[in-house]
Protein backbone atom coordinates (compact mmCIF):
# COMPACT_ATOMS: atom_id res chain seq x y z
CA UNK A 1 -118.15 -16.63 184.96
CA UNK A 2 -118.69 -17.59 188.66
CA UNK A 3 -118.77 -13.84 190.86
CA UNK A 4 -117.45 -14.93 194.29
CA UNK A 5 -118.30 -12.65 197.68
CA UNK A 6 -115.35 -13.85 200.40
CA UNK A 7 -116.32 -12.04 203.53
CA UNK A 8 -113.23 -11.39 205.37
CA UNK A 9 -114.34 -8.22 206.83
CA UNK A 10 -117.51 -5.61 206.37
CA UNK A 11 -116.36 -3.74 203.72
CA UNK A 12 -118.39 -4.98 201.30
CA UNK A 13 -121.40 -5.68 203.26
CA UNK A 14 -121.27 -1.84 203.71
CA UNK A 15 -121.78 -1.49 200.09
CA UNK A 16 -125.26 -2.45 199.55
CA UNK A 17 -125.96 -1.02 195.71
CA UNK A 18 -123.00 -3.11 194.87
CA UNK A 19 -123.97 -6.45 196.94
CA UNK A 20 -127.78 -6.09 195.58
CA UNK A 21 -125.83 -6.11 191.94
CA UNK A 22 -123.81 -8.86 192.60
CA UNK A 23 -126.59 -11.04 194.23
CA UNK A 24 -128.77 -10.30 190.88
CA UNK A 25 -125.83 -11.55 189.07
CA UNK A 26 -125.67 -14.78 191.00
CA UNK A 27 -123.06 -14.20 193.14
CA UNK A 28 -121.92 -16.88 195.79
CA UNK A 29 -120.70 -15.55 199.52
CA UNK A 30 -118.38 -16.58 201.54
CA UNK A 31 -118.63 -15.64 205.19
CA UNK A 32 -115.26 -15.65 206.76
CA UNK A 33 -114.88 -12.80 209.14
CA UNK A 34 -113.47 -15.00 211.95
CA UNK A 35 -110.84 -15.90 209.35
CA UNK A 36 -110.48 -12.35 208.22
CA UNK A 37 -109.39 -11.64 212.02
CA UNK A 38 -107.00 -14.52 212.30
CA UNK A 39 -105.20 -13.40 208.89
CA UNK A 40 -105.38 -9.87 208.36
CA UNK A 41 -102.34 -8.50 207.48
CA UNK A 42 -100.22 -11.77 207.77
CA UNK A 43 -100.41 -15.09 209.04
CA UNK A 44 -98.48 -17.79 210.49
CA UNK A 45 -98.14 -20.69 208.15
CA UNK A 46 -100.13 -23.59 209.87
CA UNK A 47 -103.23 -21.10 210.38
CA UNK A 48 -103.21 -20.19 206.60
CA UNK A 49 -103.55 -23.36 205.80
CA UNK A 50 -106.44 -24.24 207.85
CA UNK A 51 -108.03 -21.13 206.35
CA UNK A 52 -106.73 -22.70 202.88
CA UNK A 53 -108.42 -25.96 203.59
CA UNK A 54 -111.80 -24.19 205.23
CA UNK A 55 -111.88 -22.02 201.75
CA UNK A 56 -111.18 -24.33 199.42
CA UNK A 57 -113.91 -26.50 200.87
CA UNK A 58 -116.77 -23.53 200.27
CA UNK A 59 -115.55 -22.88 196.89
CA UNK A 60 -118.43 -24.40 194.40
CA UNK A 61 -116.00 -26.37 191.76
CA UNK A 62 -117.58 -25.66 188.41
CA UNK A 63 -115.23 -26.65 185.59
CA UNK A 64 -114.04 -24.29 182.90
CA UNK A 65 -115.69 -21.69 184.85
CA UNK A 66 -113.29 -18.34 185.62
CA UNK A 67 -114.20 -16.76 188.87
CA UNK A 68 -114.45 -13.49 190.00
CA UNK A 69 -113.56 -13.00 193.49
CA UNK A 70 -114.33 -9.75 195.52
CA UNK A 71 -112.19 -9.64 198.97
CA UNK A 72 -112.22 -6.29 200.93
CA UNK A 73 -108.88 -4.71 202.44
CA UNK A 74 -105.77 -5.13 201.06
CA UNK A 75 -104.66 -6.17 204.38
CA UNK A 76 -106.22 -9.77 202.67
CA UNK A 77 -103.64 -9.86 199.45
CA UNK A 78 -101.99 -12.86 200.57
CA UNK A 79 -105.60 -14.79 199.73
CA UNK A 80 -104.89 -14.34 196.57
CA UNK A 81 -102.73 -17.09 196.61
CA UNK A 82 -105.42 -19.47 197.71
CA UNK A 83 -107.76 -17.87 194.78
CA UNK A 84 -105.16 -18.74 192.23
CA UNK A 85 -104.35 -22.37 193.59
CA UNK A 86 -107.99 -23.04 192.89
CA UNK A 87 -107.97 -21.78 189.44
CA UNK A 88 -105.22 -23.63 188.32
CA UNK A 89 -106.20 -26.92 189.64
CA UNK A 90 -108.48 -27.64 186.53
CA UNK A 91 -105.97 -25.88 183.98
CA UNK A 92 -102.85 -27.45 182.59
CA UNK A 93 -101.22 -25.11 180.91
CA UNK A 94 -98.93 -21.91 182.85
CA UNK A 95 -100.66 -18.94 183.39
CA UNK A 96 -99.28 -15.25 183.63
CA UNK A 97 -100.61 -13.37 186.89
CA UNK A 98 -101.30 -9.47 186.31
CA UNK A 99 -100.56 -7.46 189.10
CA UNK A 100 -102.51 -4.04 189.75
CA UNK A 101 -100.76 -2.73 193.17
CA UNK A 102 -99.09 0.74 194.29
CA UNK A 103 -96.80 -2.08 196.33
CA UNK A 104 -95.02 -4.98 194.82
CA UNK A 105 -96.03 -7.55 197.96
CA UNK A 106 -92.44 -9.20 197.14
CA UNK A 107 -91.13 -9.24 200.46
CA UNK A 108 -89.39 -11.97 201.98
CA UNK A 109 -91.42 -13.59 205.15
CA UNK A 110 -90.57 -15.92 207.50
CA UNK A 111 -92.97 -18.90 209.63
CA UNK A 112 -95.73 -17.71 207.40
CA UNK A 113 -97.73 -15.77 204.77
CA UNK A 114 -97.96 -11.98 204.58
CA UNK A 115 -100.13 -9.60 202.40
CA UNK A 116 -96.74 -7.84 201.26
CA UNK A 117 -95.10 -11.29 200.65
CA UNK A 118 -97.57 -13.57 198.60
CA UNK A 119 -96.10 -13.13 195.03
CA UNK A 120 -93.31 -15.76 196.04
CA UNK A 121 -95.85 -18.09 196.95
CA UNK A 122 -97.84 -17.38 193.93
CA UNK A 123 -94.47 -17.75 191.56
CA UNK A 124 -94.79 -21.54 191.47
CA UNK A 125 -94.38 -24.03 188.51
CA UNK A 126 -97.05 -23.51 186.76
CA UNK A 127 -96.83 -19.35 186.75
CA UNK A 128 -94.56 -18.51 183.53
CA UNK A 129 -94.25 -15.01 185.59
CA UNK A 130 -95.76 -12.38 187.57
CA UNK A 131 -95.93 -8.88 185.83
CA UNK A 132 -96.54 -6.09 188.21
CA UNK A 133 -98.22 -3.21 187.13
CA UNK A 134 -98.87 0.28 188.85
CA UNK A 135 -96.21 0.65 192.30
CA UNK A 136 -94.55 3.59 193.11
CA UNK A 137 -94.76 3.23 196.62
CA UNK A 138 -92.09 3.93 199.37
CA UNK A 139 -91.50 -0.02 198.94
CA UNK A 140 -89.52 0.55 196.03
CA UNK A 141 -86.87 3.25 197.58
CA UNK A 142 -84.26 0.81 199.03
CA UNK A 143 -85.65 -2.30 198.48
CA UNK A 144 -83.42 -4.70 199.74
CA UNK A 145 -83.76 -3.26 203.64
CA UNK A 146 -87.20 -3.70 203.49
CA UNK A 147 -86.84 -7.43 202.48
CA UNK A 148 -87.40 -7.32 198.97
CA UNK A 149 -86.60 -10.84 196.97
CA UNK A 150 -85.01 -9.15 194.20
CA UNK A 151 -83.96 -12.63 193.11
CA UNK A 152 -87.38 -12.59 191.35
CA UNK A 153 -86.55 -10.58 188.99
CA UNK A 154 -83.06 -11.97 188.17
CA UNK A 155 -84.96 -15.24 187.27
CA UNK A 156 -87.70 -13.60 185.16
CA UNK A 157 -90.30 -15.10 187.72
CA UNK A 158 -91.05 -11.30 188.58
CA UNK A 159 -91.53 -8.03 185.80
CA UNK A 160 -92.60 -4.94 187.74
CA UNK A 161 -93.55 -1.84 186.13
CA UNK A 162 -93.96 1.29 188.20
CA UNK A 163 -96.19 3.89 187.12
CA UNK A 164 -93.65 6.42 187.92
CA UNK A 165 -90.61 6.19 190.23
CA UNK A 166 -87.26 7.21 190.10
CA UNK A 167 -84.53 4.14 190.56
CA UNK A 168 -84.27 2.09 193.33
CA UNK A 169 -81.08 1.51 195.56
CA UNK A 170 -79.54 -1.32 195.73
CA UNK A 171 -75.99 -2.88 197.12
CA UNK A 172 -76.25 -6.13 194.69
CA UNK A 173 -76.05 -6.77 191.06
CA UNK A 174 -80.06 -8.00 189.51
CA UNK A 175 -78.87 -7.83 186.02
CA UNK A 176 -81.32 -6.17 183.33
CA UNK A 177 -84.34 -6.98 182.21
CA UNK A 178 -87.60 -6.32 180.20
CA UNK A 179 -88.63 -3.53 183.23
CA UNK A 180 -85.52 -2.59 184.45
CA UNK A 181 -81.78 -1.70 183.91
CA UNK A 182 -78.87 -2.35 186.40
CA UNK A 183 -76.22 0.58 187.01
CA UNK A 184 -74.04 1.38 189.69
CA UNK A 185 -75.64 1.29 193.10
CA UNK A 186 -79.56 1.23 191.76
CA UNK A 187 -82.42 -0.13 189.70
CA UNK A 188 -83.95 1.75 187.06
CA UNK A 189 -87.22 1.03 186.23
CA UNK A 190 -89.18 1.24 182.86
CA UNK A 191 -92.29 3.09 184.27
CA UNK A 192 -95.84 3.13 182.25
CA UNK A 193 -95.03 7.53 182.70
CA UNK A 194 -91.88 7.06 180.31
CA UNK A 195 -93.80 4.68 178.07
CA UNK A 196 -96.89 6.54 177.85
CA UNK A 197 -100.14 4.85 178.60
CA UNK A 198 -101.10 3.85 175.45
CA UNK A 199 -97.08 2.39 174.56
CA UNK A 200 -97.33 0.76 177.50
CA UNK A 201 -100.49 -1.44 176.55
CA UNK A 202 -99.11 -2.38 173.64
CA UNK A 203 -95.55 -3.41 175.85
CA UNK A 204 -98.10 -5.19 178.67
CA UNK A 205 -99.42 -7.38 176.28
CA UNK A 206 -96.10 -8.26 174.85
CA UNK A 207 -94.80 -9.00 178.10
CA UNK A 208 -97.62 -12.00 178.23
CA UNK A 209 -95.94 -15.40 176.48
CA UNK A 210 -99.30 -17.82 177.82
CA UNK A 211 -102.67 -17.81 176.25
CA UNK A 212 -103.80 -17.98 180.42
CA UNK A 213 -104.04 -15.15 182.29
CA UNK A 214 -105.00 -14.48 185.84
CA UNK A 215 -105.66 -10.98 187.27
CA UNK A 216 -105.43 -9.55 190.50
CA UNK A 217 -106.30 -5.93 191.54
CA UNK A 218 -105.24 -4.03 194.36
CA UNK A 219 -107.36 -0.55 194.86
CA UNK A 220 -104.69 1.26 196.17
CA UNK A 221 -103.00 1.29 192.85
CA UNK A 222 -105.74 4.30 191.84
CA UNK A 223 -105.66 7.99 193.34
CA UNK A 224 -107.54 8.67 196.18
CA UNK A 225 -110.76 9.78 193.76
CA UNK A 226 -111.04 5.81 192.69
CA UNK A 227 -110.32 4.44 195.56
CA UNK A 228 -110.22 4.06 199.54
CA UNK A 229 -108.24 2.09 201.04
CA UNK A 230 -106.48 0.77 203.93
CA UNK A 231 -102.56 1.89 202.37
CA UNK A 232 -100.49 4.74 200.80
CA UNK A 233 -102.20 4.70 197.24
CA UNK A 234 -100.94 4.74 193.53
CA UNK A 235 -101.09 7.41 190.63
CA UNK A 236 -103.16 5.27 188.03
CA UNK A 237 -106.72 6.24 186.92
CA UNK A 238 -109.38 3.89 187.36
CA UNK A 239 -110.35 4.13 183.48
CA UNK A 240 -106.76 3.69 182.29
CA UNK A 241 -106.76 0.00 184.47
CA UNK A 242 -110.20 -0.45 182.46
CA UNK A 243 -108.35 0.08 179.34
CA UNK A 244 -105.77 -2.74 180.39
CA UNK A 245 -108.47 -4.98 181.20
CA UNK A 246 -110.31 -4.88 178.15
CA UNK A 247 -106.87 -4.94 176.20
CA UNK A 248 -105.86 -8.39 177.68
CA UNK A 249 -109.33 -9.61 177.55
CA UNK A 250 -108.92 -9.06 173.98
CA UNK A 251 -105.68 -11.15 173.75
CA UNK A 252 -105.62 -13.61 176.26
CA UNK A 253 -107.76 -15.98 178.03
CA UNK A 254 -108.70 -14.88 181.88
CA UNK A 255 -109.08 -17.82 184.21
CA UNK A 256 -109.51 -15.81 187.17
CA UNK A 257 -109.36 -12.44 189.09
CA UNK A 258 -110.21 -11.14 192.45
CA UNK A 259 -110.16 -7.70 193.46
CA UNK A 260 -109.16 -5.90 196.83
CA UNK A 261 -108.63 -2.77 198.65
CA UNK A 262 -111.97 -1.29 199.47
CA UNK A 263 -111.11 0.30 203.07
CA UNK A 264 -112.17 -1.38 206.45
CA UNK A 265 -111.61 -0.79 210.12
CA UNK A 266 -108.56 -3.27 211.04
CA UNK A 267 -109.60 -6.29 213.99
CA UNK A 268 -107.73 -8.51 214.35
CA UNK A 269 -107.36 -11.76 216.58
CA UNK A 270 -104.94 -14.08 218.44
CA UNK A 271 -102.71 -13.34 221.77
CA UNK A 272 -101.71 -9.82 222.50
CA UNK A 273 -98.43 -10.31 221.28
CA UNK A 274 -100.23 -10.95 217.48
CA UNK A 275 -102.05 -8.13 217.70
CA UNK A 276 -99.62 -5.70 219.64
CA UNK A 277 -97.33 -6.86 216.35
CA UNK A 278 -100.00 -5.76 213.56
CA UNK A 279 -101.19 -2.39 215.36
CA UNK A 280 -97.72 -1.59 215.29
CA UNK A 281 -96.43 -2.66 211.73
CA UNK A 282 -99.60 -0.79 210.89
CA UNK A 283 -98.67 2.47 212.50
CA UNK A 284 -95.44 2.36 210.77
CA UNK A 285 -96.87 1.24 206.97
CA UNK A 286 -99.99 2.53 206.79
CA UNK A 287 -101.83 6.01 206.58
CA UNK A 288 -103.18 7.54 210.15
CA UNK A 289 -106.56 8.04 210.63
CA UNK A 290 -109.85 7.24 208.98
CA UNK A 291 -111.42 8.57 206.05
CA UNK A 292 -115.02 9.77 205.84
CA UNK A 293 -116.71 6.41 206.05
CA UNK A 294 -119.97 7.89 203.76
CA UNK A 295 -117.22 8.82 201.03
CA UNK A 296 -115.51 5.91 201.18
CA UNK A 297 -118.18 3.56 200.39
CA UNK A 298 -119.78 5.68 197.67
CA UNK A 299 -116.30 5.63 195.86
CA UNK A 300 -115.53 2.11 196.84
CA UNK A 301 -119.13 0.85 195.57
CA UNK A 302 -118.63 2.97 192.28
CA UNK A 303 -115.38 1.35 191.37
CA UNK A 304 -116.40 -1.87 192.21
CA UNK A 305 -119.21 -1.50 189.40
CA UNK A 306 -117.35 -0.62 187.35
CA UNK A 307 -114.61 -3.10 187.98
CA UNK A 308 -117.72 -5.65 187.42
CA UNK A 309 -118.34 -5.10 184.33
CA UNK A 310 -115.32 -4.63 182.53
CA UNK A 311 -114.26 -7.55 184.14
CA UNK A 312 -117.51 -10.03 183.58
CA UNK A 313 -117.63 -8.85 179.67
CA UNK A 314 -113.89 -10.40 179.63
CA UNK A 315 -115.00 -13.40 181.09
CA UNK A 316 -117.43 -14.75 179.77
């Protein structure tokens, strides 16, 4: 396994039990912040791809070699794009992406690339689907006004599974699927609560039709005593996504993961109109205030070791 450091803001630096075990582990770094800046939150298309081009460069290529990428904020989802274009450039066969997010980051965006809109960029060719795992956020309560491409799931490129949320408005007909059921006026969603935990393993792994599997972890899926983070966060247990890990490990063959949503203080750059823009879409999405820095990095680091090594005895 490769363990990959991308430095798109501090919060990691400001973890320095979990850096020191990451360096001991070989990890490579990326420092990017000046990126991070340009990007956070969303970015127009022709900057993302010089960031693209700048990462993909300081990536070390190493053959048959899954990586494990560590990111900071969610505000930096939409990398995860970039992450999975470089781990399918040495595989051939499609790959299933696994999800972990309280938000299903299926919105529609246009001129560019947005943390809440990189699963249709990620649904390409070679992805047999994306299965999302964990939302219940305020996303899902009339999707289609906030820009949802519901299409997704009409095609089978998309399976989302809430952890617990009651159904979803909706003007248009999506038809039914392996998550959800159309009726009048709404989506209803198969939720891991109705399942169970343990039923909904065994359904998860069903759900997966390719031997490939690539894994990508938002923090703000877990309650606020696993995780803090930059957004409105989930209802899932950090030991229950632990459980999922291991269980696909088990099953399937990981080609790469990353993992996100350790809290950071947002900067951004560009003209004032850019930033005037993301201050204000983050007043309107995102929790006010700042938590207790000192508690957020002791929880942050803790999860992040533990994410570590369930993930690095699955990749191997």
């Amino acid at each position: 396994m490769q363990l990959l450091l991308l430095h798109l803001d501090d919060a990691l630096e400001l973890q320095p039990d979990f850096m020191r075990s990451c360096l001991m582990a070989g990890a490579h770094e990326i420092h990017a912040s000046e990126d991070g800046r340009a990007i956070r939150l969303w970015s127009k298309e022709a900057d993302f791809e010089a960031f693209a081009g700048r990462l993909t460069r300081q990536i070390p290529r190493v053959r048959q070699d899954a990586r494990l990428c560590f990111l900071g904020s969610g505000d930096f989802h939409h990398a995860t794009a970039l992450l999975l274009e470089t781990a399918l450039q040495d595989e051939e066969e499609p790959v299933t992406i696994v999800h972990f997010d309280n938000h299903p980051d299926w919105v529609r965006f246009a001129g560019g690339v947005h943390c809440g809109s990189w699963v249709n960029r990620a649904a390409n060719a070679q992805v047999d689907k994306v299965i999302t795992v964990g939302a219940c956020s305020k996303d899902l309560h009339r999707p289609e006004r906030k820009g949802a491409n519901l299409s997704l799931l009409s095609t089978g490129a998309l399976e989302l599974y809430p952890y617990c949320h009651p159904p979803s408005r909706v003007r248009k007909d999506y038809g039914s699927g392996a998550c959800h059921t159309q009726a009048p006026g709404c989506i209803e969603w198969k939720t891991i609560a109705s399942f169970g935990e343990d039923n909904f393993i065994a359904h998860l792994l069903s759900r997966i039709r390719t031997e490939n599997v690539y894994l990508t972890i938002d923090k703000d899926v877990f309650v606020r005593d696993d995780a803090v983070t930059n957004w409105d966060q989930g209802s899932m247990r950090l030991p229950y996504l632990l459980s999922m890990i291991a269980a696909i490990g088990d099953t399937h063959r990981i080609i790469g993961a990353d993992v996100i949503g350790d809290y950071s203080r947002p900067v951004y750059a560009g003209g004032p109109w850019t930033v005037f823009a993301k201050r204000a879409e983050v007043l309107f999405d995102q929790p006010l205030g700042s938590p207790d820095p000192t508690s957020a990095i002791r929880i942050n680091s803790e999860g992040n070791h533990k994410l570590l090594t369930a993930l690095s005895q699955v990749m191997q």
